[in-house]
Structure formats: C-alpha cells, structure tokens
N, C-alpha and C. Protein backbone atom coordinates (compact mmCIF):
# COMPACT_ATOMS: atom_id res chain seq x y z
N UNK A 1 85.21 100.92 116.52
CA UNK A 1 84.09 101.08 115.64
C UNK A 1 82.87 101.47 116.49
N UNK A 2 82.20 102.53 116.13
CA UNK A 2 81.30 102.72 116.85
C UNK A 2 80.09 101.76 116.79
N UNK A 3 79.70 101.64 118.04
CA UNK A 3 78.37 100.43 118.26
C UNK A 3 76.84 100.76 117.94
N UNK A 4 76.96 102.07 117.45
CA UNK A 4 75.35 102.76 116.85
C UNK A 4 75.35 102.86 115.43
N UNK A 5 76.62 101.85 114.97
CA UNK A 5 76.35 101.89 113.39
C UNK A 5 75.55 100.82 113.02
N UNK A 6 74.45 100.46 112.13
CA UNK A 6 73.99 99.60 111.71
C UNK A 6 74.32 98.43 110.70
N UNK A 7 73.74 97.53 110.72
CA UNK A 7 75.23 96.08 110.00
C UNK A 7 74.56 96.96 108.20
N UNK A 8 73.91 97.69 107.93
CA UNK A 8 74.03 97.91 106.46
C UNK A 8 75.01 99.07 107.11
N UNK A 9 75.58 100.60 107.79
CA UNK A 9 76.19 101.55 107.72
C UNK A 9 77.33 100.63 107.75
N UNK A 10 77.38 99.66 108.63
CA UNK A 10 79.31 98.91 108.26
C UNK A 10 79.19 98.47 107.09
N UNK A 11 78.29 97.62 106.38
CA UNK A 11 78.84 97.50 105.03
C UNK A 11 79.19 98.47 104.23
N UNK A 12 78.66 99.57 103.90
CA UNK A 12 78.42 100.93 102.95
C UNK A 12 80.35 101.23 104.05
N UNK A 13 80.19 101.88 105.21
CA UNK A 13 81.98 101.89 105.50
C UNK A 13 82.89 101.20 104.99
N UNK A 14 82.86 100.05 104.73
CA UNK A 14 83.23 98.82 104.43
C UNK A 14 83.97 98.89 102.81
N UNK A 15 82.51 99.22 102.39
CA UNK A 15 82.60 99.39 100.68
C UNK A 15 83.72 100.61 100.72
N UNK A 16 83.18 101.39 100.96
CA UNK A 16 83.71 103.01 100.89
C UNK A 16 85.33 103.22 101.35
N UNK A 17 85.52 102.27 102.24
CA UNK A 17 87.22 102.23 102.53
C UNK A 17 87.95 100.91 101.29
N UNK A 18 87.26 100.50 101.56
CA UNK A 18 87.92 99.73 99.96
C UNK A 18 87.93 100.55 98.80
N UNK A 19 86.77 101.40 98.47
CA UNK A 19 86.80 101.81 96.84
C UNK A 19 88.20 102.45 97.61
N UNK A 20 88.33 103.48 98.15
CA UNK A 20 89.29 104.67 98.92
C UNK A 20 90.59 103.86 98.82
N UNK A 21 90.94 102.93 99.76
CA UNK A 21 92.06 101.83 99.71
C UNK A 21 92.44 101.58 97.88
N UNK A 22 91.99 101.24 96.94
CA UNK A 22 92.23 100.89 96.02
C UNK A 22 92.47 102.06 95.19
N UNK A 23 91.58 103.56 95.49
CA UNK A 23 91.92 104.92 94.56
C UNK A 23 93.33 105.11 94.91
N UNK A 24 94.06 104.92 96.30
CA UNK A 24 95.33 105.02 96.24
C UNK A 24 96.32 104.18 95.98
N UNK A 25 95.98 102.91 95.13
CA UNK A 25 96.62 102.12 94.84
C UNK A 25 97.16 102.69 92.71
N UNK A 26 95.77 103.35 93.14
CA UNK A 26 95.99 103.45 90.73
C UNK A 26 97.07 104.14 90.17
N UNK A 27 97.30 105.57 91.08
CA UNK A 27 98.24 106.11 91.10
C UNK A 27 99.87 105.80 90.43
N UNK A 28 100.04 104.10 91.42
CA UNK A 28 101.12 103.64 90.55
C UNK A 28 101.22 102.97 89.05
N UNK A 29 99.53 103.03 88.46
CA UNK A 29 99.34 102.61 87.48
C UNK A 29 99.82 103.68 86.56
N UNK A 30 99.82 104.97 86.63
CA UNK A 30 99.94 106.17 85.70
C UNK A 30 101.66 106.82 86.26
N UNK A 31 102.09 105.60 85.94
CA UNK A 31 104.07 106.34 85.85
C UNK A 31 104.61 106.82 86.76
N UNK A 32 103.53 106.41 87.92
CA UNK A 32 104.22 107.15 89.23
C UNK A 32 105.01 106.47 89.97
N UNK A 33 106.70 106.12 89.98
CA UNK A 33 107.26 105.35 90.77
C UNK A 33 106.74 104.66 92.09
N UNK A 34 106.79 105.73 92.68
CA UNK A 34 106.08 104.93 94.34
C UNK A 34 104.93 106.34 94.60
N UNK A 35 104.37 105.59 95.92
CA UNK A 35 103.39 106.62 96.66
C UNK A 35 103.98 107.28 97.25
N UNK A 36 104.37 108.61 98.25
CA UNK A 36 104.63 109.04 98.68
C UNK A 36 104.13 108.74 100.03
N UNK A 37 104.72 109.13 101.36
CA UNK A 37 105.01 108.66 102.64
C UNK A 37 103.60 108.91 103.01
N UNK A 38 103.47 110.30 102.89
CA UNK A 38 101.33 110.09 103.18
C UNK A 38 100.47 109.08 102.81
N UNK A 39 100.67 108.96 101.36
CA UNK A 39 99.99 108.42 101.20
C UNK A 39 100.04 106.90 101.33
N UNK A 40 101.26 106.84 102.02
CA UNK A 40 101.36 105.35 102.55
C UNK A 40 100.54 105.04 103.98
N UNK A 41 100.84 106.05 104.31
CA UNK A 41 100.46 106.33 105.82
C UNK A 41 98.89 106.41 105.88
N UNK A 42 98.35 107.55 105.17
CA UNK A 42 96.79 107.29 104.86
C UNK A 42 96.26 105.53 104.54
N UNK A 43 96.65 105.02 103.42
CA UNK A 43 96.36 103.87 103.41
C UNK A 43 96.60 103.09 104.35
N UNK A 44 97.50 103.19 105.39
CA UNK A 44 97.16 101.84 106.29
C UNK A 44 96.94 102.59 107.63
N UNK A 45 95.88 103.75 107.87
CA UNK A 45 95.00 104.46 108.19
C UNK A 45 94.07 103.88 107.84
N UNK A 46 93.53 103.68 106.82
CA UNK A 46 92.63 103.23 106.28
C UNK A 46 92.35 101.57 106.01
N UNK A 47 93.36 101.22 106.16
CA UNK A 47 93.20 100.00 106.15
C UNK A 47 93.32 99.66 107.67
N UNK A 48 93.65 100.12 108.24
CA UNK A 48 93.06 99.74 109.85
C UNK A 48 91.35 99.61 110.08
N UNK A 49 90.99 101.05 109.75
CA UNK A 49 89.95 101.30 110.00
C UNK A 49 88.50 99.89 108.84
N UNK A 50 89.19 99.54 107.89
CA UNK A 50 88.85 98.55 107.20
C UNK A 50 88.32 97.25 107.92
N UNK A 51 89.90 96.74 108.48
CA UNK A 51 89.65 95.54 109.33
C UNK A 51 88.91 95.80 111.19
N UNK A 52 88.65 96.94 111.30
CA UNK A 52 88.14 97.12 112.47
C UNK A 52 86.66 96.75 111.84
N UNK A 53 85.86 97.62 110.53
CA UNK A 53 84.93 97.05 109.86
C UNK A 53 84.11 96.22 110.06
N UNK A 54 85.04 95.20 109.53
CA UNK A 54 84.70 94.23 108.72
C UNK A 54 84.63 93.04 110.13
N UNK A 55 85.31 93.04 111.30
CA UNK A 55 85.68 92.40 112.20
C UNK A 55 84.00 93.04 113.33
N UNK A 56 83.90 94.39 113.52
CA UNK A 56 82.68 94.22 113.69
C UNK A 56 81.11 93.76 113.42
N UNK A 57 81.25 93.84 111.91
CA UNK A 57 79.99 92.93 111.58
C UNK A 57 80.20 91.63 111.70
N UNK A 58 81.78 90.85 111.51
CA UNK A 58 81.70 89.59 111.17
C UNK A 58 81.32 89.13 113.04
N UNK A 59 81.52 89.78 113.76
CA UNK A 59 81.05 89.72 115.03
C UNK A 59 79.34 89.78 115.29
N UNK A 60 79.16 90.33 114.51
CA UNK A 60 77.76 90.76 114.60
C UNK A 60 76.75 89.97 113.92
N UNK A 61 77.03 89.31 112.85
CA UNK A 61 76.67 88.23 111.99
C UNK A 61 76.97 87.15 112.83
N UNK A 62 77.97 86.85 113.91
CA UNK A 62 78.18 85.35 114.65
C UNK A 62 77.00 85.24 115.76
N UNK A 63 76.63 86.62 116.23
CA UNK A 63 75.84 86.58 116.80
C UNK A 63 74.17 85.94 116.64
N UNK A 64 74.30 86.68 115.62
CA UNK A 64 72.43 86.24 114.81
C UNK A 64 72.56 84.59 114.71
C-alpha cells in the first residue's frame, strides 16, 4: 500500500474495493451458475488489495 495515501484516501480505497468485491458477487444472483475463472481471480485480486487496506490504516489508527 502506498505510504502517501492519506487515512481518508484508504478509507474511500477501502469503500471502493468492497462496493467492487460485492458487484462481483450479484452476478450469481441473476441465474448465473458460477463466476467464471476471471472473475474469480479478479476478486481475490481484489480482495488482497482490500486487506492490505484496511491493515494499513488499522496500523495507522494504532499509532495516533
């Protein structure tokens, strides 16, 4: 995670990979058997990049 992001730009990342994480979850709501291999792969792409996040502010908040 880069260290010139500010603790509001990690939240707004934060938010923004969750809404993202969850748009590829609806998919199986509308009759679609499974996700396809990308888009498995994107999501825990993305969900990496999530807990890298969330692990830098909660670092950053222990600090203060």
């Amino acid at each position: 995670m880069p260290k010139n992001y500010s603790d509001d730009d990690l939240k707004t990342l934060i938010n923004n990979l969750e809404l993202t994480l969850n748009s590829l979850s609806n998919p199986l709501l509308d009759e679609r058997a499974s996700l396809n291999i990308a888009e498995i792969e994107r999501g825990q792409h993305i969900q990496e990049k999530l807990e890298a996040a969330k692990s830098e502010l909660q670092k950053r908040e222990t600090k203060k």
